[in-house]
C-alpha atoms as a PDB file:
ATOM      1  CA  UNK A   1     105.470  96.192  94.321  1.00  0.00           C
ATOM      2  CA  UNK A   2     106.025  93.863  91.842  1.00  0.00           C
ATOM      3  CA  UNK A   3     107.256  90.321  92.277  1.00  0.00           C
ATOM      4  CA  UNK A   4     107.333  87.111  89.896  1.00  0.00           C
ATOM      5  CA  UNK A   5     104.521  85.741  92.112  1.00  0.00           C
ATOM      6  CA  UNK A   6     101.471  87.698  93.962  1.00  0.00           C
ATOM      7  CA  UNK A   7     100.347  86.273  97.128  1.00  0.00           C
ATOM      8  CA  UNK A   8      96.550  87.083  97.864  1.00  0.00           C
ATOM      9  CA  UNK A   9      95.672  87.701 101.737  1.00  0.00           C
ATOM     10  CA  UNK A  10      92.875  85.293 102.938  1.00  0.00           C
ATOM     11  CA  UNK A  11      89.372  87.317 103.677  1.00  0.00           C
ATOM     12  CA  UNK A  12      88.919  87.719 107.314  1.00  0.00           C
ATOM     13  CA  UNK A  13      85.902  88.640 109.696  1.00  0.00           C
ATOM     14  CA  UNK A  14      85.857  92.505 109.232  1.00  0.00           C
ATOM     15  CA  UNK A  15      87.512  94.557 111.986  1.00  0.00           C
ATOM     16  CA  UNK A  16      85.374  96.917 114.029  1.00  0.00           C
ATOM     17  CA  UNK A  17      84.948 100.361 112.659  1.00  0.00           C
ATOM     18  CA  UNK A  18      86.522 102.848 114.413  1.00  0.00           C
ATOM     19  CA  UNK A  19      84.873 105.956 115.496  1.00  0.00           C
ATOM     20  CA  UNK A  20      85.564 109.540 114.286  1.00  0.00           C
ATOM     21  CA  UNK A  21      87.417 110.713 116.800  1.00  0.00           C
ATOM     22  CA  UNK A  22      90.112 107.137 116.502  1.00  0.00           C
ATOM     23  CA  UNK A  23      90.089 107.537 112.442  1.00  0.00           C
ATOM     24  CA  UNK A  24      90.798 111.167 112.859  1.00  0.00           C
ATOM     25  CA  UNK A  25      93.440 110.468 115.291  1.00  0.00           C
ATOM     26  CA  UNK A  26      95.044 107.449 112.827  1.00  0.00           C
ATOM     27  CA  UNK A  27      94.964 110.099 110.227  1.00  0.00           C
ATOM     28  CA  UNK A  28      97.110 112.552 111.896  1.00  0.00           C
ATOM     29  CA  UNK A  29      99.032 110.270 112.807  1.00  0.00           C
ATOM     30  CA  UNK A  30      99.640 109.179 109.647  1.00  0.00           C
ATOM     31  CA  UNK A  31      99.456 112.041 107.840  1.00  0.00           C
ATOM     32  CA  UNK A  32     102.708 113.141 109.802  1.00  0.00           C
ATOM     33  CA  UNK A  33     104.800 110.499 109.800  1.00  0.00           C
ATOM     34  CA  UNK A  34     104.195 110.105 105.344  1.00  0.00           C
ATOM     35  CA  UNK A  35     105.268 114.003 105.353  1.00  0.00           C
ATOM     36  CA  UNK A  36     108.491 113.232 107.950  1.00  0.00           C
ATOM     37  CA  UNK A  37     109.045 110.380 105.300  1.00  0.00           C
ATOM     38  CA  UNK A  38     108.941 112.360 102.061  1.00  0.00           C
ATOM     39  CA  UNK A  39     111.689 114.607 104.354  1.00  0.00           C
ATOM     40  CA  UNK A  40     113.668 112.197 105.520  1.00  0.00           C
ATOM     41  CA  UNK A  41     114.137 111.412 101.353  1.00  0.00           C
ATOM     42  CA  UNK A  42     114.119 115.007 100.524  1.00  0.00           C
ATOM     43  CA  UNK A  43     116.730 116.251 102.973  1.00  0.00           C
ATOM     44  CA  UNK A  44     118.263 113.501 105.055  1.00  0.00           C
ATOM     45  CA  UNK A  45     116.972 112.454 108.809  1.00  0.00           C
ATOM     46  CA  UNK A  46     119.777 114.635 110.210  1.00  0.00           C
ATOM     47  CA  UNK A  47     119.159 117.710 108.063  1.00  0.00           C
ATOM     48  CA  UNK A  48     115.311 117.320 108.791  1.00  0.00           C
ATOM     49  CA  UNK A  49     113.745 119.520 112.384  1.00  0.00           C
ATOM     50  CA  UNK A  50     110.617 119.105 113.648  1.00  0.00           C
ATOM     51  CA  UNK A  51     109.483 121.863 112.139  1.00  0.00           C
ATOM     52  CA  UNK A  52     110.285 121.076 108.844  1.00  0.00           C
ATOM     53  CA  UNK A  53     107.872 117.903 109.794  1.00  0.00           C
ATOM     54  CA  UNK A  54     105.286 119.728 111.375  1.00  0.00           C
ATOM     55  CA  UNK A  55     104.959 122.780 108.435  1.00  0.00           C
ATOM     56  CA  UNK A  56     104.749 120.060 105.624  1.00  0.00           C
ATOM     57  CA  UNK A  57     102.051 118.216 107.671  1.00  0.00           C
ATOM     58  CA  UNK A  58     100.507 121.217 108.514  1.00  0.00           C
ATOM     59  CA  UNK A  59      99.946 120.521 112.184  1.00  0.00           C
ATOM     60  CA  UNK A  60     101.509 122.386 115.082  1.00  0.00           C
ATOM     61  CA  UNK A  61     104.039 121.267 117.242  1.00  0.00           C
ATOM     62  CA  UNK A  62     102.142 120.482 119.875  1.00  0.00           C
ATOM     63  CA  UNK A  63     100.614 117.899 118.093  1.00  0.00           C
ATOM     64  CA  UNK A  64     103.587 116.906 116.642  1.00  0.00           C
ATOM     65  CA  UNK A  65     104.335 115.724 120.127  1.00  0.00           C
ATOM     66  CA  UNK A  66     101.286 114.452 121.371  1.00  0.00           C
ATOM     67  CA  UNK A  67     102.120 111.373 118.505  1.00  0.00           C
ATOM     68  CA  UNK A  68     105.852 110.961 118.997  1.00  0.00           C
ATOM     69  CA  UNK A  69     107.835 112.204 121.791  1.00  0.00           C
ATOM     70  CA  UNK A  70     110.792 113.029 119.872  1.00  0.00           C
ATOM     71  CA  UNK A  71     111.497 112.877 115.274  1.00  0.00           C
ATOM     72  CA  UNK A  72     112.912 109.651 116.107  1.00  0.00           C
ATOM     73  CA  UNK A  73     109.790 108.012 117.375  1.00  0.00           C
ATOM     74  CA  UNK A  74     108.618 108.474 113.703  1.00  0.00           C
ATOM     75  CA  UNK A  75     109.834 105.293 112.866  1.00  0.00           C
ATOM     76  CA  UNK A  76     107.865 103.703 115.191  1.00  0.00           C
ATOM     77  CA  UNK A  77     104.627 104.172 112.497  1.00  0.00           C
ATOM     78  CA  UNK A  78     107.071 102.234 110.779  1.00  0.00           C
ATOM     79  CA  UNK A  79     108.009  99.461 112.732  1.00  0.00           C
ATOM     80  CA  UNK A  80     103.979  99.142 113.144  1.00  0.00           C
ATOM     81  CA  UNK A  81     103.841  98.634 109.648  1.00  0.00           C
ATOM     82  CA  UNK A  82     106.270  96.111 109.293  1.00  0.00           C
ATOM     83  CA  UNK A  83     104.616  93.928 112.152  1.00  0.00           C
ATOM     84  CA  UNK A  84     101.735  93.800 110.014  1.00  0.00           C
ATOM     85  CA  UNK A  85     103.260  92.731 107.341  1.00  0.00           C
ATOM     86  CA  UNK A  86     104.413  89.365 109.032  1.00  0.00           C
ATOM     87  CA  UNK A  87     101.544  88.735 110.529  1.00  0.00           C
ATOM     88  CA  UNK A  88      99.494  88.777 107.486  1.00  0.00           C
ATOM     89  CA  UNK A  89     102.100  86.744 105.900  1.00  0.00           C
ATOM     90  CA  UNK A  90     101.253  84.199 108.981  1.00  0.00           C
ATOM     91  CA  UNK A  91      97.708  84.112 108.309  1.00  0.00           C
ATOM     92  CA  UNK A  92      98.554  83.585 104.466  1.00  0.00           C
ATOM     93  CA  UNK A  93     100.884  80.358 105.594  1.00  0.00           C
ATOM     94  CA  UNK A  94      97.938  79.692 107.673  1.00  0.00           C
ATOM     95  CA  UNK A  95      95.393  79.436 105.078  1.00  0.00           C
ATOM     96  CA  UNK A  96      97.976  76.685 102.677  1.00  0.00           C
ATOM     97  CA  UNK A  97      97.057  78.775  99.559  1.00  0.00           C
ATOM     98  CA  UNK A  98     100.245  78.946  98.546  1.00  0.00           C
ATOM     99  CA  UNK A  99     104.126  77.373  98.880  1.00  0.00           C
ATOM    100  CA  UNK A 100     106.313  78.492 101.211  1.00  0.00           C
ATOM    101  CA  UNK A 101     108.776  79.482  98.772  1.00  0.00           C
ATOM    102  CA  UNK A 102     106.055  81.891  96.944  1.00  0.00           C
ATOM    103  CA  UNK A 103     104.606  83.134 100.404  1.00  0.00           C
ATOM    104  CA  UNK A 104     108.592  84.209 101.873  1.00  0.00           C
ATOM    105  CA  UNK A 105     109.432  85.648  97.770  1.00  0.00           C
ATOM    106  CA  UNK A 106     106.506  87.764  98.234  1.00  0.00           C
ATOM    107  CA  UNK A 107     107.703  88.458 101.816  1.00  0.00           C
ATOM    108  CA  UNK A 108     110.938  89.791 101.025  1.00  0.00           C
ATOM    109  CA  UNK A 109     109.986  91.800  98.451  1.00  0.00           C
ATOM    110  CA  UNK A 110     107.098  92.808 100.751  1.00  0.00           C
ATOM    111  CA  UNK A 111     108.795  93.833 103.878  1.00  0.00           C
ATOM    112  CA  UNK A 112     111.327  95.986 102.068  1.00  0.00           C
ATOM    113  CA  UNK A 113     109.124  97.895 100.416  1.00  0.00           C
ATOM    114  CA  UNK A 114     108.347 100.617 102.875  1.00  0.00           C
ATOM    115  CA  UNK A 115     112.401 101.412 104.082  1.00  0.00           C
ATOM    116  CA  UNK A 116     113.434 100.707 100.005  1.00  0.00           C
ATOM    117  CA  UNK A 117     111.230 104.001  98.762  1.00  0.00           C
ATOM    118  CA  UNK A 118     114.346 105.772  99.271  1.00  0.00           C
ATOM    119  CA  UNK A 119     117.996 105.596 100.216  1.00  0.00           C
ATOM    120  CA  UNK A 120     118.041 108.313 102.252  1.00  0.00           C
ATOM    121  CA  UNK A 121     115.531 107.121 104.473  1.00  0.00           C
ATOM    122  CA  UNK A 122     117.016 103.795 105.053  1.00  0.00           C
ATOM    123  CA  UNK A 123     119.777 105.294 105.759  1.00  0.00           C
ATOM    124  CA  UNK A 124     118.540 107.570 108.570  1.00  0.00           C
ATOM    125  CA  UNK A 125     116.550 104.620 109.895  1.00  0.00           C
ATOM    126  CA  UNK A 126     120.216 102.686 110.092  1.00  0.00           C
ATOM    127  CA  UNK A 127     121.890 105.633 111.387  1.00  0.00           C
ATOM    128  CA  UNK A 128     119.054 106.501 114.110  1.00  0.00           C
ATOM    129  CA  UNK A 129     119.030 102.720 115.459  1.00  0.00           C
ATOM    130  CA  UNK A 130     122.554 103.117 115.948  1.00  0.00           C
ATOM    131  CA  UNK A 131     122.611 106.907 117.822  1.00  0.00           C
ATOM    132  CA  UNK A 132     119.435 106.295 119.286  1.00  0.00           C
ATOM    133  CA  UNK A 133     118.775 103.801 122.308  1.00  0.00           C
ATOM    134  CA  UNK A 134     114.895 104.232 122.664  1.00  0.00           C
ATOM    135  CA  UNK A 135     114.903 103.235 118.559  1.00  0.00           C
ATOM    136  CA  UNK A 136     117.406 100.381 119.470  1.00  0.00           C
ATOM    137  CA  UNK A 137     115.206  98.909 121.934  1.00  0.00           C
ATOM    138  CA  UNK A 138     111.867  99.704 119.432  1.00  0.00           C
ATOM    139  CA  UNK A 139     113.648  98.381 116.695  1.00  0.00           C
ATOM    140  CA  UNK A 140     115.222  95.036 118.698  1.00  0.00           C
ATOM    141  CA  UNK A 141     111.492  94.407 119.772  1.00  0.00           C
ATOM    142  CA  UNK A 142     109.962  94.606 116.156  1.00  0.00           C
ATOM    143  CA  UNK A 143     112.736  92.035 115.361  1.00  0.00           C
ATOM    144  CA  UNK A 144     111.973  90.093 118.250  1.00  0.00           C
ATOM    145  CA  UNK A 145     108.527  90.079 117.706  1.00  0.00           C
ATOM    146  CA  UNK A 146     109.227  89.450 113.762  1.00  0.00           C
ATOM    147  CA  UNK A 147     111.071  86.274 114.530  1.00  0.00           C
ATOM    148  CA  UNK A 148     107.891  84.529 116.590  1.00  0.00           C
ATOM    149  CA  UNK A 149     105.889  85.137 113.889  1.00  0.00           C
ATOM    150  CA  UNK A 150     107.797  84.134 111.078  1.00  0.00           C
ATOM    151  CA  UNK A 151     108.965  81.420 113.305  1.00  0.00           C
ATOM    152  CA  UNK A 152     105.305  79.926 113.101  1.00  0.00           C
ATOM    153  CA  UNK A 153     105.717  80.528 109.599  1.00  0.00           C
ATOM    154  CA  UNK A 154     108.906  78.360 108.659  1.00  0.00           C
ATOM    155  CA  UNK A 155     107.453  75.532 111.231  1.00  0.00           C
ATOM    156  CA  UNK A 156     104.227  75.025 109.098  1.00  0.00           C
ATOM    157  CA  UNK A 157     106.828  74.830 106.545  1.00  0.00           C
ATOM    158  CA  UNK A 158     108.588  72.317 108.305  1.00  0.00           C
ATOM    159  CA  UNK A 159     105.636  69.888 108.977  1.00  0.00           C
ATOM    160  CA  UNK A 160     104.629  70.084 105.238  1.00  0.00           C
ATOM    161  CA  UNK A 161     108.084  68.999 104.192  1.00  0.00           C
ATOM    162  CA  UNK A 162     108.892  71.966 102.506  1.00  0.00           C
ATOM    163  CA  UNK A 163     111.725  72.953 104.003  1.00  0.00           C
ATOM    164  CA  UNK A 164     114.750  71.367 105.885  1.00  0.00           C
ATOM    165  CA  UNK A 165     114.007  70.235 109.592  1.00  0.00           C
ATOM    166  CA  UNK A 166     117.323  69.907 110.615  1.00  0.00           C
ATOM    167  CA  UNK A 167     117.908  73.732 111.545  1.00  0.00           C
ATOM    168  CA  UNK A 168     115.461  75.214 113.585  1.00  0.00           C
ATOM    169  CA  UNK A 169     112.914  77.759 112.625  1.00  0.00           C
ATOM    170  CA  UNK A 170     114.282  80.380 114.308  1.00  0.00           C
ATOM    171  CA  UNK A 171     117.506  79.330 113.855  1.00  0.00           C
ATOM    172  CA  UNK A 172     116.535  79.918 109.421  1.00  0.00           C
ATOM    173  CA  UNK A 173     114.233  83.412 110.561  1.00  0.00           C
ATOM    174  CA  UNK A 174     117.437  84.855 111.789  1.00  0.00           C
ATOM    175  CA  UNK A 175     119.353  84.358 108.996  1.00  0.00           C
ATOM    176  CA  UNK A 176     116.386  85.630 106.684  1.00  0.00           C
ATOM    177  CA  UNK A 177     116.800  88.776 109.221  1.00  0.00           C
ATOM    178  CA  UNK A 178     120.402  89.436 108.417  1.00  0.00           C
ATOM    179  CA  UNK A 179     119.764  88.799 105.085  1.00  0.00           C
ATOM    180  CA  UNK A 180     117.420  91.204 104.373  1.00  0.00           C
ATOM    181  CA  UNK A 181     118.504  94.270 106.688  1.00  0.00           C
ATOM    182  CA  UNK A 182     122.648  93.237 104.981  1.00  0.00           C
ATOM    183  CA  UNK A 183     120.419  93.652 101.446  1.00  0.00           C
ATOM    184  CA  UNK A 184     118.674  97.156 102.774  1.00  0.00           C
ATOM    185  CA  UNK A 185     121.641  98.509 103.612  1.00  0.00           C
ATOM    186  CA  UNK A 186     123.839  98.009 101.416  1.00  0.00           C
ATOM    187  CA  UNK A 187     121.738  98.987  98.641  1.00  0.00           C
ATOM    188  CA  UNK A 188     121.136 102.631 100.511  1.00  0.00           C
ATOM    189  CA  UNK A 189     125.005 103.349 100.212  1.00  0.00           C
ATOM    190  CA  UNK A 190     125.118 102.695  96.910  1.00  0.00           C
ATOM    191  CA  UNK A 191     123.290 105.268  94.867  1.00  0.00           C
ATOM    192  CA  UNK A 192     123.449 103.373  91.075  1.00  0.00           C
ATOM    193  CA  UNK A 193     122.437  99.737  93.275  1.00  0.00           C
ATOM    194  CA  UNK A 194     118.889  98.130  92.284  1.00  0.00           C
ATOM    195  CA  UNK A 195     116.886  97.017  95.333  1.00  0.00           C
ATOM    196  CA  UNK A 196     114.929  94.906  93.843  1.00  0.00           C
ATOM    197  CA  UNK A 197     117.847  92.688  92.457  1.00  0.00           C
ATOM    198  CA  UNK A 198     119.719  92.473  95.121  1.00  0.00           C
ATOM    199  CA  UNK A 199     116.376  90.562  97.067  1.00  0.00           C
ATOM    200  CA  UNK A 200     115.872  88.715  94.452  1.00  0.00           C
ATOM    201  CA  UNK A 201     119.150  87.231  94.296  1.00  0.00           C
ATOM    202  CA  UNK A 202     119.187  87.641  98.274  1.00  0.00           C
ATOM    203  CA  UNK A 203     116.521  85.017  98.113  1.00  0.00           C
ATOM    204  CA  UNK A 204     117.593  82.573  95.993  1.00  0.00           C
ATOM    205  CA  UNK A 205     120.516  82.382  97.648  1.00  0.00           C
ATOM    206  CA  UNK A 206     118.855  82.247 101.051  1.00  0.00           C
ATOM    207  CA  UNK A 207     116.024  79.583  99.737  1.00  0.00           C
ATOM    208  CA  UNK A 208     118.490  77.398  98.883  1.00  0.00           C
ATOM    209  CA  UNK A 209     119.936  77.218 101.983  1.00  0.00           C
ATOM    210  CA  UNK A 210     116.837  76.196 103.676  1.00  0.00           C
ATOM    211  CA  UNK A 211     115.184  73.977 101.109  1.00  0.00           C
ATOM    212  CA  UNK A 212     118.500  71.401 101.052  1.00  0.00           C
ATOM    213  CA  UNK A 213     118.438  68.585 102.779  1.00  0.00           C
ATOM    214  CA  UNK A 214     121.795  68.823 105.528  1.00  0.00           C
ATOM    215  CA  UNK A 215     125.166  67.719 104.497  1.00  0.00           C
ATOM    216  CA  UNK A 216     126.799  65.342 106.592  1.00  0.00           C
ATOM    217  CA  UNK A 217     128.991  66.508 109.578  1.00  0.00           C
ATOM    218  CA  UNK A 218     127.696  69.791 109.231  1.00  0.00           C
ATOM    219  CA  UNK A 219     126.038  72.273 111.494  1.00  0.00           C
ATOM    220  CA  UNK A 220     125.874  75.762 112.551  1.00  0.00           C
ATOM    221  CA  UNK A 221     128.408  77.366 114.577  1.00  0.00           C
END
């Protein structure tokens, strides 16, 4: 994706390498939930069967369900995904390569990236957290779990002065949170809508907010 600034991940000691039988696994694995994916744009979530998944992966259905109990669980690969994300954009804030502003632009942009490939999908991902309790409770985690880390993120910000200590940092990751899922969604219901603006402006907006200095006899509700 492109963004007005690029962010470069700080080298780190290189991970273990898995065996064959864990990077054959991770391949499956993956391989199935990219051809659910391409579905879930092709078709719809709703209008998509496990078969359909399991023919264009070309895998059985056994296997199907030794990775995800059910097609909902396929968002879980996703979920994964997006945990990653924020923690590599902790160890970037980590490093102090770069401002914070650059570091959450890049984030944004970052983070949407995966659910803004197509409308469709996002809007089977919105539609399953809503019908679905065991992707409600997956998906609550993932945010719960997004909000530590980008929590540790906005305090660094904090104690270099680059942002406004008055709010807390969890009380600014939520609102990033709404602001970015309100941005998702609304661009997947409406077909002619350009993702990439709306974060854009989304962020402006939002940095704004959290770089000024608090007015007077103001505070959240």
């Amino acid at each position: 994706m492109t963004t007005d600034s690029k962010v470069a991940v700080p080298r780190r000691p290189a991970a273990p390498v898995p065996g064959r039988r864990e990077r054959k696994r991770a391949q499956t694995r993956e391989r199935i939930f990219r051809a659910a994916i391409e579905l879930f744009g092709q078709r719809g979530f709703f209008n998509t069967t496990v078969e359909d998944i399991t023919e264009a992966a070309d895998v059985g259905k056994g296997t199907f369900f030794n990775y995800f109990p059910s097609k909902e669980q396929v968002f879980g690969v996703l979920y994964e995904m997006q945990l990653k994300k924020v923690a590599q954009a902790r160890a970037v804030a980590q490093s102090g390569e770069f401002s914070l502003r650059d570091l959450l632009r890049h984030f944004v942009h970052q983070i949407a990236e995966e659910p803004g490939k197509n409308q469709q999908v996002a809007c089977g991902l919105v539609a399953t957290v809503v019908s679905s309790p065991a992707v409600r409770e997956m998906h609550l985690e993932t945010m719960r779990r997004g909000r530590q880390l980008l929590g540790e993120v906005l305090k660094l910000g904090q104690k270099r002065g680059e942002i406004r200590s008055d709010l807390t940092a969890e009380e600014m990751v939520r609102v990033l949170q709404q602001s970015l899922i309100g941005a998702v969604l609304l661009w997947s219901l409406e077909p002619s809508s350009n993702l990439q603006k709306r974060l854009a402006a989304m962020f402006e907006i939002y940095w704004s907010g959290i770089n000024l200095p608090a007015r007077k006899g103001t505070e959240l509700p």
